[in-house]
N, C-alpha and C. Protein backbone atom coordinates (compact mmCIF):
# COMPACT_ATOMS: atom_id res chain seq x y z
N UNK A 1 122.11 103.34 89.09
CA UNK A 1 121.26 103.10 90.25
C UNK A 1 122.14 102.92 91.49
N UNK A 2 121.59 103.64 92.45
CA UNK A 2 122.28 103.49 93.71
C UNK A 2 122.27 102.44 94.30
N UNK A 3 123.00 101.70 95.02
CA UNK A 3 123.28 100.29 95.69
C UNK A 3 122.88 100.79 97.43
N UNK A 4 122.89 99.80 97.88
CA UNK A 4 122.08 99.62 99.65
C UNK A 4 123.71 100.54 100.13
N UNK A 5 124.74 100.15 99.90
CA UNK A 5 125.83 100.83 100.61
C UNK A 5 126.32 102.32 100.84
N UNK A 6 125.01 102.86 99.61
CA UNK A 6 125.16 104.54 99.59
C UNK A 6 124.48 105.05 100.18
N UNK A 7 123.44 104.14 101.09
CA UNK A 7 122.90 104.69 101.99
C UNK A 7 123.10 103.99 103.68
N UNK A 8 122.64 105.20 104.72
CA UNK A 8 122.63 104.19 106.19
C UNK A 8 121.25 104.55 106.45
N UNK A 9 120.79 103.58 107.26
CA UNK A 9 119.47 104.04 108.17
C UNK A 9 120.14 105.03 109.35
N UNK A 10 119.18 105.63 109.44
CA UNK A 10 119.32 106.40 110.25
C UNK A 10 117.64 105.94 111.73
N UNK A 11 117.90 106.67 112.49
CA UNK A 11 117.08 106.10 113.64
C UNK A 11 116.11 107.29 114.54
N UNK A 12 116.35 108.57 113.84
CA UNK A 12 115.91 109.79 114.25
C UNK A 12 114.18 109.34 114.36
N UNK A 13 113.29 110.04 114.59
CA UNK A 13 111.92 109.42 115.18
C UNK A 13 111.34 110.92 114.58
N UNK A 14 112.32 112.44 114.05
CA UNK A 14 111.20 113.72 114.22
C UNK A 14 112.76 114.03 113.28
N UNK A 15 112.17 114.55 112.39
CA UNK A 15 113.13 115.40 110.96
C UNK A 15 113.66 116.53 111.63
N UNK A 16 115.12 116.64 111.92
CA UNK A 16 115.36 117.66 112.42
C UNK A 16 115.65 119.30 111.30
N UNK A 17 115.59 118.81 110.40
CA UNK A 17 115.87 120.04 109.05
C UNK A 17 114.67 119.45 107.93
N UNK A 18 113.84 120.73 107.54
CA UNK A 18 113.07 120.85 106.80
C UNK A 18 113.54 119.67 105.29
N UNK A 19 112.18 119.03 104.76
CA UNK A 19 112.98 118.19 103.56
C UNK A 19 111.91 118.46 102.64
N UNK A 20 112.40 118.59 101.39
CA UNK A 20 111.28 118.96 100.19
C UNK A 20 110.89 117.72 99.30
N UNK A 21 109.86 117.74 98.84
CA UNK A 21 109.68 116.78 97.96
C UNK A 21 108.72 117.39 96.90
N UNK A 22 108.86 116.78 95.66
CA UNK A 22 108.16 116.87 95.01
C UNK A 22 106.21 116.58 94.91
N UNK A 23 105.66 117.30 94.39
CA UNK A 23 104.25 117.28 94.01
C UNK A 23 103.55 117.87 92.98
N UNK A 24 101.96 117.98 92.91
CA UNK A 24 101.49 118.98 92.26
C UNK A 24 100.81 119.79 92.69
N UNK A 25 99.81 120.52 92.04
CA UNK A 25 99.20 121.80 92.70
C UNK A 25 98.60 121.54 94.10
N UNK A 26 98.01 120.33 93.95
CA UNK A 26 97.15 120.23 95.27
C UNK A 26 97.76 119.45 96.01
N UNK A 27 98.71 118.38 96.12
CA UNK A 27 99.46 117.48 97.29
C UNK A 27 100.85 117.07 96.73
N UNK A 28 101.05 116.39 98.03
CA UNK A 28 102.68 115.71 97.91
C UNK A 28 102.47 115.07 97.15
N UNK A 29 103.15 114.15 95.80
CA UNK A 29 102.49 113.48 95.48
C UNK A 29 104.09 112.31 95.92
N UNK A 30 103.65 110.76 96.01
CA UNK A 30 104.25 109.57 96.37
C UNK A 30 104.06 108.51 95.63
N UNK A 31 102.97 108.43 95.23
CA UNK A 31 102.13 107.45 94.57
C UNK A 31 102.18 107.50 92.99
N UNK A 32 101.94 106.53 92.53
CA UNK A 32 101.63 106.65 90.74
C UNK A 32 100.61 107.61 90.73
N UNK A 33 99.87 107.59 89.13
CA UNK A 33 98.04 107.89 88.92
C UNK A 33 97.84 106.88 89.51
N UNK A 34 97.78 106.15 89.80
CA UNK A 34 96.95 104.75 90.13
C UNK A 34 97.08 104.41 91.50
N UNK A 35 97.14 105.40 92.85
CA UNK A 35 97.93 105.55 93.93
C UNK A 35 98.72 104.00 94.39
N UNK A 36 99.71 103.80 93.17
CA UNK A 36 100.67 102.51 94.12
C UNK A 36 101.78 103.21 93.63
N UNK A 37 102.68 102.20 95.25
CA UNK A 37 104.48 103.12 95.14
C UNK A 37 104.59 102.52 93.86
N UNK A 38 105.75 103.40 93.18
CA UNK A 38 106.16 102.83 91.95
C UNK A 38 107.43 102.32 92.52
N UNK A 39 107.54 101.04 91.46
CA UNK A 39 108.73 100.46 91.66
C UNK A 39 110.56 101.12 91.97
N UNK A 40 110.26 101.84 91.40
CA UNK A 40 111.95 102.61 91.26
C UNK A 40 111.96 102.98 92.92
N UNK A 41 110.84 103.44 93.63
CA UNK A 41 110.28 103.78 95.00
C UNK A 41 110.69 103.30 96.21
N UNK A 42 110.72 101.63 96.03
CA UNK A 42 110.45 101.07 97.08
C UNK A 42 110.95 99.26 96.49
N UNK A 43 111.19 98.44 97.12
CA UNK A 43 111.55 97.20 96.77
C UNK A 43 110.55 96.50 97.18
N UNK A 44 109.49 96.14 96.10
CA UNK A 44 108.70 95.56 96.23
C UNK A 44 108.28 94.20 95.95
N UNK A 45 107.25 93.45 96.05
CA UNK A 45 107.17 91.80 96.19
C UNK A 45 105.82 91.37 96.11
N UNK A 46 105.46 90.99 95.28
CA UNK A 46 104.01 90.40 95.05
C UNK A 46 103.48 89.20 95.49
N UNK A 47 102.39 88.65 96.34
CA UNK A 47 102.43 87.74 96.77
C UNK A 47 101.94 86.85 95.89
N UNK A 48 102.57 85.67 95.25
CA UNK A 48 101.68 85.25 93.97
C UNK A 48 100.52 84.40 94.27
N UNK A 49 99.79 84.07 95.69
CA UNK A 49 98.34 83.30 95.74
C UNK A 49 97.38 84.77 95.80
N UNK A 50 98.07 85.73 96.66
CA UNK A 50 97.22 86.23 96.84
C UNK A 50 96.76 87.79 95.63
N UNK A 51 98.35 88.01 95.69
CA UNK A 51 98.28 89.47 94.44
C UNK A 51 98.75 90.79 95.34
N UNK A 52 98.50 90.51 96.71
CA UNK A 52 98.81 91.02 98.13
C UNK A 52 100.17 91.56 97.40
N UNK A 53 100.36 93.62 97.42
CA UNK A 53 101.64 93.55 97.08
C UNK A 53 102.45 94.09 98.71
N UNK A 54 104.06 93.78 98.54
CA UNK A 54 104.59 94.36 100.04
C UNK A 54 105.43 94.89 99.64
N UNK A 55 105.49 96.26 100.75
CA UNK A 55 107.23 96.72 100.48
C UNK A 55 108.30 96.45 101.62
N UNK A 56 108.94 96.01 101.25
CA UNK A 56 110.14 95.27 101.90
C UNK A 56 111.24 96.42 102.53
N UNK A 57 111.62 96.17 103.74
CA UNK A 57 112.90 97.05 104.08
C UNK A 57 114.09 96.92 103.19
N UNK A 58 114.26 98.33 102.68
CA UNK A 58 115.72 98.05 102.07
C UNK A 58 115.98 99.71 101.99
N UNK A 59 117.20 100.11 100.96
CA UNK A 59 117.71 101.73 100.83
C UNK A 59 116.58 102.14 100.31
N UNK A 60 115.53 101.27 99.63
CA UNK A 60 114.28 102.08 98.36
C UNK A 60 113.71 102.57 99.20
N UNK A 61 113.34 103.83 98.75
CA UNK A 61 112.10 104.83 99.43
C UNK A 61 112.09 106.06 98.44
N UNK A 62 110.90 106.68 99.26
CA UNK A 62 110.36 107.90 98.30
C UNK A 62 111.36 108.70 99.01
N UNK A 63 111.76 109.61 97.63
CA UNK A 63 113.20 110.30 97.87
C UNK A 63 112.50 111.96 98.73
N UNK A 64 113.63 112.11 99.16
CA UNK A 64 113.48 113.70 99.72
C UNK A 64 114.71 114.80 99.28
N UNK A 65 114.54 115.88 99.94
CA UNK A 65 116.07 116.50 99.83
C UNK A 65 115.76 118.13 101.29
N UNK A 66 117.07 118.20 101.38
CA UNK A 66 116.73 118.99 102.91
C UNK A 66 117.47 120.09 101.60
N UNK A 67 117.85 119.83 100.77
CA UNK A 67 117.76 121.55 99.84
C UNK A 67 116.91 121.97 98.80
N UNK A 68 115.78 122.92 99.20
CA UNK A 68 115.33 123.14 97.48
C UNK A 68 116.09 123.84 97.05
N UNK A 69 115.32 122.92 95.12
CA UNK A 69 115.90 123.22 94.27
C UNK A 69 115.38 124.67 93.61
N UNK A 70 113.92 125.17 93.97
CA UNK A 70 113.53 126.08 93.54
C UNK A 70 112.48 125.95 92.77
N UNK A 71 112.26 124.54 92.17
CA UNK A 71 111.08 124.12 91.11
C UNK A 71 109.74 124.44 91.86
N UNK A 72 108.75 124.72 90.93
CA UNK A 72 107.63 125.04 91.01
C UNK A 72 107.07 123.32 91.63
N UNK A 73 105.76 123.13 92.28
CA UNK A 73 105.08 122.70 92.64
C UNK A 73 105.92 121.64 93.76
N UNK A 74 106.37 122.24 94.63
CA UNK A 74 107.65 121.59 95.71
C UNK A 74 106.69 121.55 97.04
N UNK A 75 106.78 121.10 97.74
CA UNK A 75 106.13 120.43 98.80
C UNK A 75 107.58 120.63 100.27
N UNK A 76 107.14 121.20 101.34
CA UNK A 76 107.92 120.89 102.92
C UNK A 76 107.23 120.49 103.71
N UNK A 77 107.98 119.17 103.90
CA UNK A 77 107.89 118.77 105.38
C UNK A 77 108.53 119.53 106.04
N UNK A 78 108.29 120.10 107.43
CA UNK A 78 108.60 120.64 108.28
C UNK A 78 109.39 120.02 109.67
N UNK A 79 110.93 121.15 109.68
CA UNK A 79 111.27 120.48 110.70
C UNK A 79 110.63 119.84 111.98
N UNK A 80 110.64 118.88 112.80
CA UNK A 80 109.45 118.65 113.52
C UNK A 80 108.85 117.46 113.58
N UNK A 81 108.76 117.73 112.30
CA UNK A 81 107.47 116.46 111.72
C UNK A 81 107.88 115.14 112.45
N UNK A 82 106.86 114.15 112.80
CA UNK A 82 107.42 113.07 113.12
C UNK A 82 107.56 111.68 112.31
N UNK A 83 108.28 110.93 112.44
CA UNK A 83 108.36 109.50 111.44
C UNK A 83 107.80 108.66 111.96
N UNK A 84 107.04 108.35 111.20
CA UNK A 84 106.27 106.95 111.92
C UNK A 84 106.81 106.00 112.39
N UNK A 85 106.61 105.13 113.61
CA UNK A 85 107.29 103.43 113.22
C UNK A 85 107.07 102.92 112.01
N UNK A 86 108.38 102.32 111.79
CA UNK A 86 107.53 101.69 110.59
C UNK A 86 108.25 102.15 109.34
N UNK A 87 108.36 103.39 109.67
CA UNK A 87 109.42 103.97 108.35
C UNK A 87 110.63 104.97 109.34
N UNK A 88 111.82 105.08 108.35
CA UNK A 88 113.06 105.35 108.70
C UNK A 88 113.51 106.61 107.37
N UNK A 89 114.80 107.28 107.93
CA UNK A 89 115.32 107.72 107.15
C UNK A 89 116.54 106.82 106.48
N UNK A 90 117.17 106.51 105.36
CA UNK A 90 118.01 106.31 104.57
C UNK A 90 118.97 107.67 104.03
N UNK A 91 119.68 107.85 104.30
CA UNK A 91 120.38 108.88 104.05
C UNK A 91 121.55 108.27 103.24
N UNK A 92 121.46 108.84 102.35
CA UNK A 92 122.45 108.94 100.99
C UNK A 92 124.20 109.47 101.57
N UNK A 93 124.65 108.57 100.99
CA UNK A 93 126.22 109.04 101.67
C UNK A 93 126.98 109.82 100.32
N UNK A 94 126.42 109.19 99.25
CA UNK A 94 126.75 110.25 97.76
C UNK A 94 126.23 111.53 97.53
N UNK A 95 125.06 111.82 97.80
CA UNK A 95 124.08 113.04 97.62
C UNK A 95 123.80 113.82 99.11
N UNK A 96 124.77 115.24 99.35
CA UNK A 96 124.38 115.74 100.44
C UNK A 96 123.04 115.87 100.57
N UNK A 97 121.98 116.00 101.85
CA UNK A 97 120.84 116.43 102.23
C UNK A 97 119.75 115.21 101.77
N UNK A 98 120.11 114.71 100.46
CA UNK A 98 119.16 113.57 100.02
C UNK A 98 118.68 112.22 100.96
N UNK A 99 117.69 111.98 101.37
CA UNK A 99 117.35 110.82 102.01
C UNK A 99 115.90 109.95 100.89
N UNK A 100 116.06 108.95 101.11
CA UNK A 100 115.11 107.90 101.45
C UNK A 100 114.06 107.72 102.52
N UNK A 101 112.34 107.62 102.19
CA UNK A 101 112.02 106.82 103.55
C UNK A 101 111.54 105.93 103.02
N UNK A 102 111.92 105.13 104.34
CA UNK A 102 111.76 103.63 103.64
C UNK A 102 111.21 102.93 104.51
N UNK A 103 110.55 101.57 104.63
CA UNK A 103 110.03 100.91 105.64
C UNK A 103 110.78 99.84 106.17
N UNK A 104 111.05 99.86 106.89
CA UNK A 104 111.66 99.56 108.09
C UNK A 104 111.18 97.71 108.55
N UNK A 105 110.11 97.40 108.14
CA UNK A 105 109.86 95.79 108.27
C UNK A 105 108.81 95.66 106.79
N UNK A 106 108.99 94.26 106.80
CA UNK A 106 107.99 93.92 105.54
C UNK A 106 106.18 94.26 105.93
N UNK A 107 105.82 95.00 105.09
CA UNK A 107 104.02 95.48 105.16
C UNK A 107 103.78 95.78 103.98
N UNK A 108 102.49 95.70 103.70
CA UNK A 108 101.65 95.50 102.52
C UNK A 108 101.63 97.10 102.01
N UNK A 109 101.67 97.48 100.66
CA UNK A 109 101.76 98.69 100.22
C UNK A 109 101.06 100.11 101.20
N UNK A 110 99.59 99.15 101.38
CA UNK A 110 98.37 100.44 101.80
C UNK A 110 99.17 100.72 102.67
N UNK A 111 99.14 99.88 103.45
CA UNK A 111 100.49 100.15 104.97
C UNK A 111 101.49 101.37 104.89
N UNK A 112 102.14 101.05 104.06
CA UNK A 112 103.30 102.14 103.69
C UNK A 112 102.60 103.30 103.27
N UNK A 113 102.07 103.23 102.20
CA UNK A 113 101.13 104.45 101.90
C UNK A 113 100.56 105.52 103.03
N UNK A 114 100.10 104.36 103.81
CA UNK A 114 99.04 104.90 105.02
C UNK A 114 100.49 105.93 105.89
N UNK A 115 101.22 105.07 106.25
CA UNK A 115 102.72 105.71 107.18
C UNK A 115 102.62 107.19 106.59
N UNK A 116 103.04 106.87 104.88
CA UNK A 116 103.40 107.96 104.08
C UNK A 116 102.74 109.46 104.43
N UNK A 117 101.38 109.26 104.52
CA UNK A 117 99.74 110.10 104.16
C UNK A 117 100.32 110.57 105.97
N UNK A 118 100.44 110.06 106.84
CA UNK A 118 100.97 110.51 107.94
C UNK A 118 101.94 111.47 108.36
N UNK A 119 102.49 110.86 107.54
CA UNK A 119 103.86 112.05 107.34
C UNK A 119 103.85 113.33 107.08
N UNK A 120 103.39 112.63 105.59
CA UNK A 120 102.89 114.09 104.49
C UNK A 120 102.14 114.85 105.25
N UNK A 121 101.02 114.49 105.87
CA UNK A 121 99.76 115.24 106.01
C UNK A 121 100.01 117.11 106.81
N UNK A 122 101.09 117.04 107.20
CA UNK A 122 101.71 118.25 108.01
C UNK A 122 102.24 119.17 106.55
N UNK A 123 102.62 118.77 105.65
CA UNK A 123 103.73 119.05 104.78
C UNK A 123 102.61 120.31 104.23
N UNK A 124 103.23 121.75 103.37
CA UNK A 124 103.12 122.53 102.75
C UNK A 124 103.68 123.39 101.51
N UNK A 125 102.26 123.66 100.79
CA UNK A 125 102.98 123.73 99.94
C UNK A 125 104.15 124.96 99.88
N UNK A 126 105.11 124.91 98.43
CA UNK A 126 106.19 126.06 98.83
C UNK A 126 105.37 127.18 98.01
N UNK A 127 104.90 128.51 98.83
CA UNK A 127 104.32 129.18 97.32
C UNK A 127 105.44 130.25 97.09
N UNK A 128 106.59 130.65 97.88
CA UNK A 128 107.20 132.06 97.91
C UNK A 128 108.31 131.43 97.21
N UNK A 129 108.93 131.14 96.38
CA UNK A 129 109.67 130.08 95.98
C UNK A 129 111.13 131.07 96.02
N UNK A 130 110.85 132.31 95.97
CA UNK A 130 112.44 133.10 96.13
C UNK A 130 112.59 132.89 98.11
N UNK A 131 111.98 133.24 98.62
CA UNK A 131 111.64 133.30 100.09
C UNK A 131 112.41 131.90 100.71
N UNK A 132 111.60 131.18 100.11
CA UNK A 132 112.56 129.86 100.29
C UNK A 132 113.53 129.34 100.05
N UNK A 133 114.11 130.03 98.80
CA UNK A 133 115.81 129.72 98.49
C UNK A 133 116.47 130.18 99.33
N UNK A 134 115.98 131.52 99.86
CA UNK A 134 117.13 132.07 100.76
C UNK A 134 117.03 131.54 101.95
N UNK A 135 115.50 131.72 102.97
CA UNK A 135 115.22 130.88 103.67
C UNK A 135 116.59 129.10 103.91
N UNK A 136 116.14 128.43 103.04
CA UNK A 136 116.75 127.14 103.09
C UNK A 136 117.96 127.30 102.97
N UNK A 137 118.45 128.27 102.03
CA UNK A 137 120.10 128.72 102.13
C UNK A 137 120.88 128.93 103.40
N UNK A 138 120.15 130.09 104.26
CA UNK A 138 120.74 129.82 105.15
C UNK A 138 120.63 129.15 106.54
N UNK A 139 119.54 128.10 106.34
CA UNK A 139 119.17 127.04 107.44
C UNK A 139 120.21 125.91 106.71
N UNK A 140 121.08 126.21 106.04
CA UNK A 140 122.05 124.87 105.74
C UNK A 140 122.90 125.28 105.91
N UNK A 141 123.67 126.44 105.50
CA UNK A 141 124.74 126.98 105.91
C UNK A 141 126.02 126.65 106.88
N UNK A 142 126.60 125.92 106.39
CA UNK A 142 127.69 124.80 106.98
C UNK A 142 127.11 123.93 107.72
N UNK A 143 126.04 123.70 107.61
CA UNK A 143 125.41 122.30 108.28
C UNK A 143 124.72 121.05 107.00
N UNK A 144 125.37 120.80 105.92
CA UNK A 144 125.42 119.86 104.84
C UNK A 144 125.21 118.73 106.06
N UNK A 145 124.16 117.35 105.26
CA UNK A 145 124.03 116.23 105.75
C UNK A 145 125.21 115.77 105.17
């Protein structure tokens, strides 16, 4: 497991290089079945009067990558896109292109979720999946995060 030091925040406000994430046929997916972040996700904290869960600023976030891999049911955000307040990039100093987003102050899951559904909501799916290897190949092309 990666430690807080393999990653930095970063402070960008609009993704300047396309980032893929995983999904299924019909959306990004972020969420469990049960739409909550899963733990491995996000550093989370239960409030014990209330049950109220939060996710806390730290490196945890739903992962990305500015290279596809080529897998079927892949999802782009588009360069462009903007980041909410509220959430940040984490960029991986071990894994070129790989980031984190993560939230940026303590808020209650829906919260994050909600940021998330914001984000996503621009994102498409990949259907040309050769189109896009090359595509993304050479939109990286000596420009590695």
């Amino acid at each position: 497991m990666k430690a807080e030091k393999d990653f930095y925040l970063s402070d960008v406000r609009e993704i300047s290089r396309a980032l893929y994430r995983n999904g299924n046929a019909s959306t990004v997916r972020f969420t469990s079945q049960e739409g909550s972040i899963r733990p491995q996700d996000a550093k989370l904290q239960t409030d014990p009067s209330t049950g109220i869960v939060y996710v806390l600023p730290s490196h945890a976030g739903v992962s990305a990558s500015e290279v596809f891999d080529g897998g079927i049911n892949r999802w782009k955000i588009r360069a462009g896109t903007q980041v909410p307040i509220g959430l940040a990039l984490a960029v991986d100093r071990l894994v070129p292109g790989h980031v984190h987003i993560v939230a940026t102050r303590r808020m209650k899951m829906s919260e994050y979720i909600a940021l998330l559904e914001t984000m996503f909501e621009q994102a498409a799916k990949v259907t040309n999946i050769q189109a896009e290897l090359v595509q993304n190949k050479a939109s990286l092309q000596g420009r590695r995060a």
